[in-house]
Structures are given as structure tokens and as C-alpha cells.
N, C-alpha and C. Protein backbone atom coordinates (compact mmCIF):
# COMPACT_ATOMS: atom_id res chain seq x y z
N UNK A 1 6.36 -4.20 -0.30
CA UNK A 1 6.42 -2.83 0.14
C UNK A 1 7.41 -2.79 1.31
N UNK A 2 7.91 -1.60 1.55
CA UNK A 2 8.86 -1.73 2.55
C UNK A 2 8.97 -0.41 3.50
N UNK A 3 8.38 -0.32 4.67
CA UNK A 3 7.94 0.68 5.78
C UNK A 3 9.43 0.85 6.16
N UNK A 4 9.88 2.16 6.09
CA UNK A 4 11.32 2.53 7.13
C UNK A 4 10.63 3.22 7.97
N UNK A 5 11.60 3.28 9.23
CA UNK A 5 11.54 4.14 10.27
C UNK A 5 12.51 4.46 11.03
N UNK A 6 13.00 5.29 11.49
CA UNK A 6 14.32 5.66 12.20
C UNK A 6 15.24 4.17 13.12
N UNK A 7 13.95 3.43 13.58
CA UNK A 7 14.32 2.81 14.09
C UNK A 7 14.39 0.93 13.36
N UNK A 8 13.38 0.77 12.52
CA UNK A 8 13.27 -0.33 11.94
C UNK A 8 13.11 -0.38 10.45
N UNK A 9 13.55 -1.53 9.47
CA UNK A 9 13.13 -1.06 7.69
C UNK A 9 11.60 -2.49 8.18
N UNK A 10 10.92 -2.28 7.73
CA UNK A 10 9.94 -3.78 7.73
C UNK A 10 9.23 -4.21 6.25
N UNK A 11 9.41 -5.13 5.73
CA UNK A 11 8.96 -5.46 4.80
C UNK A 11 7.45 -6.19 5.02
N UNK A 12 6.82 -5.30 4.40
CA UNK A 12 4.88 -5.41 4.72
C UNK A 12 4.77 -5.67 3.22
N UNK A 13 3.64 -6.99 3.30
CA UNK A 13 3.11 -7.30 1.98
C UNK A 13 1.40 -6.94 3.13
N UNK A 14 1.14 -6.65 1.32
CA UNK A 14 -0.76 -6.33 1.43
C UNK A 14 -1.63 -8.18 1.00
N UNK A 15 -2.01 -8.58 1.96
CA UNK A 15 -2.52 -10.03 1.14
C UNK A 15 -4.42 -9.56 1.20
N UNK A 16 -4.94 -8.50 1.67
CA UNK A 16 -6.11 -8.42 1.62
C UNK A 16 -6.57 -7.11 1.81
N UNK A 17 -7.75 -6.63 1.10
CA UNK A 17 -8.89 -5.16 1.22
C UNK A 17 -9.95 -5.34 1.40
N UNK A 18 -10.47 -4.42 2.05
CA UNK A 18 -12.09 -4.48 2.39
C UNK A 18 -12.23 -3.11 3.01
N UNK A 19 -13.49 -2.85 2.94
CA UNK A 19 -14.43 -1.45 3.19
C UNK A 19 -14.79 -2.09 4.43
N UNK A 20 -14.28 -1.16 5.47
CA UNK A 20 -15.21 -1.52 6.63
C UNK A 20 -15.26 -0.35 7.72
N UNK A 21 -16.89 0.06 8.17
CA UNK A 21 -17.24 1.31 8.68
C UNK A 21 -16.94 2.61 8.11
N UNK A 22 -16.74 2.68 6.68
CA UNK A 22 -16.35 3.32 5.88
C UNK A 22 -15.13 3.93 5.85
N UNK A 23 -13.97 2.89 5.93
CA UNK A 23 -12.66 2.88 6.01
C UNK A 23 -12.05 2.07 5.04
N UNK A 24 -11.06 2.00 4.80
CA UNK A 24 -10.11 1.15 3.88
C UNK A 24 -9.23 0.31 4.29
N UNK A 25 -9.58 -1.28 4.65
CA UNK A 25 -9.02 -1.52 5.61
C UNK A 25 -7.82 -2.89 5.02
N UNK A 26 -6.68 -2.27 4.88
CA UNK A 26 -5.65 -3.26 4.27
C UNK A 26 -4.80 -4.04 5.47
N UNK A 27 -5.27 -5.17 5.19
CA UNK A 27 -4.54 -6.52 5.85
C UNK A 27 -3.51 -7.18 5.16
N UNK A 28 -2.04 -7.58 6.41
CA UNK A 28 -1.00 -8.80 5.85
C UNK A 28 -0.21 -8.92 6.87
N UNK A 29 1.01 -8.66 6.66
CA UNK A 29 1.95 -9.12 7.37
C UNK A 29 3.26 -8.28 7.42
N UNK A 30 3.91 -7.62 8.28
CA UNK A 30 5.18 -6.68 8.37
C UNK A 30 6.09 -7.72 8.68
N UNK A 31 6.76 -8.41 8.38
CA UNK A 31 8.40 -9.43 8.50
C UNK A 31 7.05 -10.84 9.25
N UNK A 32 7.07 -10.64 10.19
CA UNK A 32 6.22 -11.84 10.54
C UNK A 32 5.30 -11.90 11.11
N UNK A 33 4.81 -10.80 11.14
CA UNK A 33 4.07 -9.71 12.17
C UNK A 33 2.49 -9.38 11.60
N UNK A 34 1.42 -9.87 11.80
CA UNK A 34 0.31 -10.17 11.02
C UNK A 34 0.02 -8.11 11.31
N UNK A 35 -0.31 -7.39 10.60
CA UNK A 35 -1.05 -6.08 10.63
C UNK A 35 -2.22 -5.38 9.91
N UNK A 36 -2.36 -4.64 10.34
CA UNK A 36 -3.91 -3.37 9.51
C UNK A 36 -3.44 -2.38 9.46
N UNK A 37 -3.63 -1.29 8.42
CA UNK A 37 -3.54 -0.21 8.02
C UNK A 37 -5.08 0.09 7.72
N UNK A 38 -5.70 1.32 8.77
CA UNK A 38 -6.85 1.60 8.78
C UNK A 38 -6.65 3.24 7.60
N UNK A 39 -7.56 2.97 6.71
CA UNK A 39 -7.05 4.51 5.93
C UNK A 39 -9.15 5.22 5.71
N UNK A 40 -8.60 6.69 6.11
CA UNK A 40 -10.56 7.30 5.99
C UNK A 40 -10.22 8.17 4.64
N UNK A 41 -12.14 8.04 4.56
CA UNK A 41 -12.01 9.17 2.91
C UNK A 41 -11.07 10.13 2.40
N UNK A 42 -10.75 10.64 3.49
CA UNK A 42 -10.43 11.94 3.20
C UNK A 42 -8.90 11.67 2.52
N UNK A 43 -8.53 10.94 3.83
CA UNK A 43 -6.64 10.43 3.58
C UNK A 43 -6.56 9.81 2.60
N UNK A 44 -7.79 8.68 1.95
CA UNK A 44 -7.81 7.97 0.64
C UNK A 44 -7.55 9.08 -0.93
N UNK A 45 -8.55 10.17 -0.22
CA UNK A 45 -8.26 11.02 -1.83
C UNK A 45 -7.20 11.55 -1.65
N UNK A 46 -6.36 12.53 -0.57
CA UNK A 46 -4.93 12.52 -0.17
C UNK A 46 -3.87 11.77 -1.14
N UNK A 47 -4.24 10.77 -0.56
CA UNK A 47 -3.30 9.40 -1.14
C UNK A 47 -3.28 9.41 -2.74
N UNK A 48 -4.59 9.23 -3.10
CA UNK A 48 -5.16 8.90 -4.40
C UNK A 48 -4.37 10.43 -5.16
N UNK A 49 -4.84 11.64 -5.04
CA UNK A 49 -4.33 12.72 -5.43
C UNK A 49 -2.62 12.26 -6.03
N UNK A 50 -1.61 11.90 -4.69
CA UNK A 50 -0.41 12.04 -4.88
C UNK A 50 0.08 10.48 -5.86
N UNK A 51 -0.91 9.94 -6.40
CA UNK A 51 -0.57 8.51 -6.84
C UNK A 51 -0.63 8.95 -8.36
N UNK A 52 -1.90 10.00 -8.59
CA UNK A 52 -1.97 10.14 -10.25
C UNK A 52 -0.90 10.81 -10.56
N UNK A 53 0.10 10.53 -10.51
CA UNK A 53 1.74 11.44 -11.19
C UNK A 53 2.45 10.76 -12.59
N UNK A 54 2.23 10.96 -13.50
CA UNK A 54 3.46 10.41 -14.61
C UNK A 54 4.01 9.42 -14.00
N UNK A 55 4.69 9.81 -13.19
CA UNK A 55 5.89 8.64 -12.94
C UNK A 55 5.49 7.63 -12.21
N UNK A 56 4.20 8.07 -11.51
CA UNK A 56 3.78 6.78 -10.57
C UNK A 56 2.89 5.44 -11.17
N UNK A 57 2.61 6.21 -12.54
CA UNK A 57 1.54 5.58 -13.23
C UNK A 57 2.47 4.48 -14.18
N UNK A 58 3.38 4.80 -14.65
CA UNK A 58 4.29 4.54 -15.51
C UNK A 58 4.29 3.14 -14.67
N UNK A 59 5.10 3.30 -13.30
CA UNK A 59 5.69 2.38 -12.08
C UNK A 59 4.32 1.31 -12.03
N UNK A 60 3.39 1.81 -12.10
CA UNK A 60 2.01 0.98 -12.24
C UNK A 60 2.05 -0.35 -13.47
N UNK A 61 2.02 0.57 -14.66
CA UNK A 61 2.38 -0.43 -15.65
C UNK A 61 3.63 -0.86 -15.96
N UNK A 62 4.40 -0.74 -15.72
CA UNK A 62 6.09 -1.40 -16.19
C UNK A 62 5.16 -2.77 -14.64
N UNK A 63 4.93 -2.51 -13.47
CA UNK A 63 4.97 -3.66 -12.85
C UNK A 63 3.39 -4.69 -13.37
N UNK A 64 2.58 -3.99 -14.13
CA UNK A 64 1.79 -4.63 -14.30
C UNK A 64 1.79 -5.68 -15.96
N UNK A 65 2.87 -5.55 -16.43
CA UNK A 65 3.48 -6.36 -17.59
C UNK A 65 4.17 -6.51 -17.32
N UNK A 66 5.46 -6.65 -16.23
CA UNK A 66 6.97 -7.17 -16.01
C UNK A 66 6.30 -8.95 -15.67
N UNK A 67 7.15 -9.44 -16.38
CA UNK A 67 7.44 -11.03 -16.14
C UNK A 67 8.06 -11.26 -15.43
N UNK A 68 7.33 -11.89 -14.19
CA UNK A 68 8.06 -12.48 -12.87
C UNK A 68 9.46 -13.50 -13.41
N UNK A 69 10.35 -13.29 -12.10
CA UNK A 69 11.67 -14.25 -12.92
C UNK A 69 11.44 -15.62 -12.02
């Protein structure tokens, strides 16, 4: 995955999930940089809402049968 920002691009991988205090709590690493992304219900269905799209779903499976090189 790859976070831009005006000021930095950072390449964040997700290496872990878990429910905690009824949050969504995704753990890894931004370039070398260990981080959390805390996400609540509400922002989850938010999220979830803008993910069910044709095209996003598609992007789902083309990466979930692409053969690593």
C-alpha cells in the first residue's frame, strides 16, 4: 500500500488485524517505521460502503489469482 502526502509517499504494508475496544486495529510498518491505524464502526462501514464498487471488487480478484513473479 502506499500513503501520499504533500509532504512524504510511504510505503505501509499491513502484517496484522485485531478487534480491540471495539476498533479495528491494523498493524505493520510505513518504510521502516513500525505503525497502527486505529479505524471505529462507523468509519469501518464508511470504508466498507466505498470498497463494494465493480471496479474495486474486480481489483480484489485479478489480485487474488495473479501469480506472484
Amino acid at each position: 500500500m502506499l500513503v501520499k502526502t504533500p509532504a512524504i509517499k510511504l510505503g505501509v504494508e499491513v502484517r496484522d488485524s485485531r478487534v480491540e475496544e471495539g476498533r479495528l486495529v491494523l498493524s505493520g510498518v510505513a518504510n521502516a517505521m513500525p505503525c497502527t491505524v486505529e479505524i471505529g464502526d462507523k468509519e469501518l462501514v464508511r470504508i466498507a460502503g466505498r470498497l463494494l464498487k465493480p471496479a474495486v471488487i474486480g481489483l480484489f480478484f485479478k489480485g487474488l489469482f495473479r501469480k506472484d513473479d
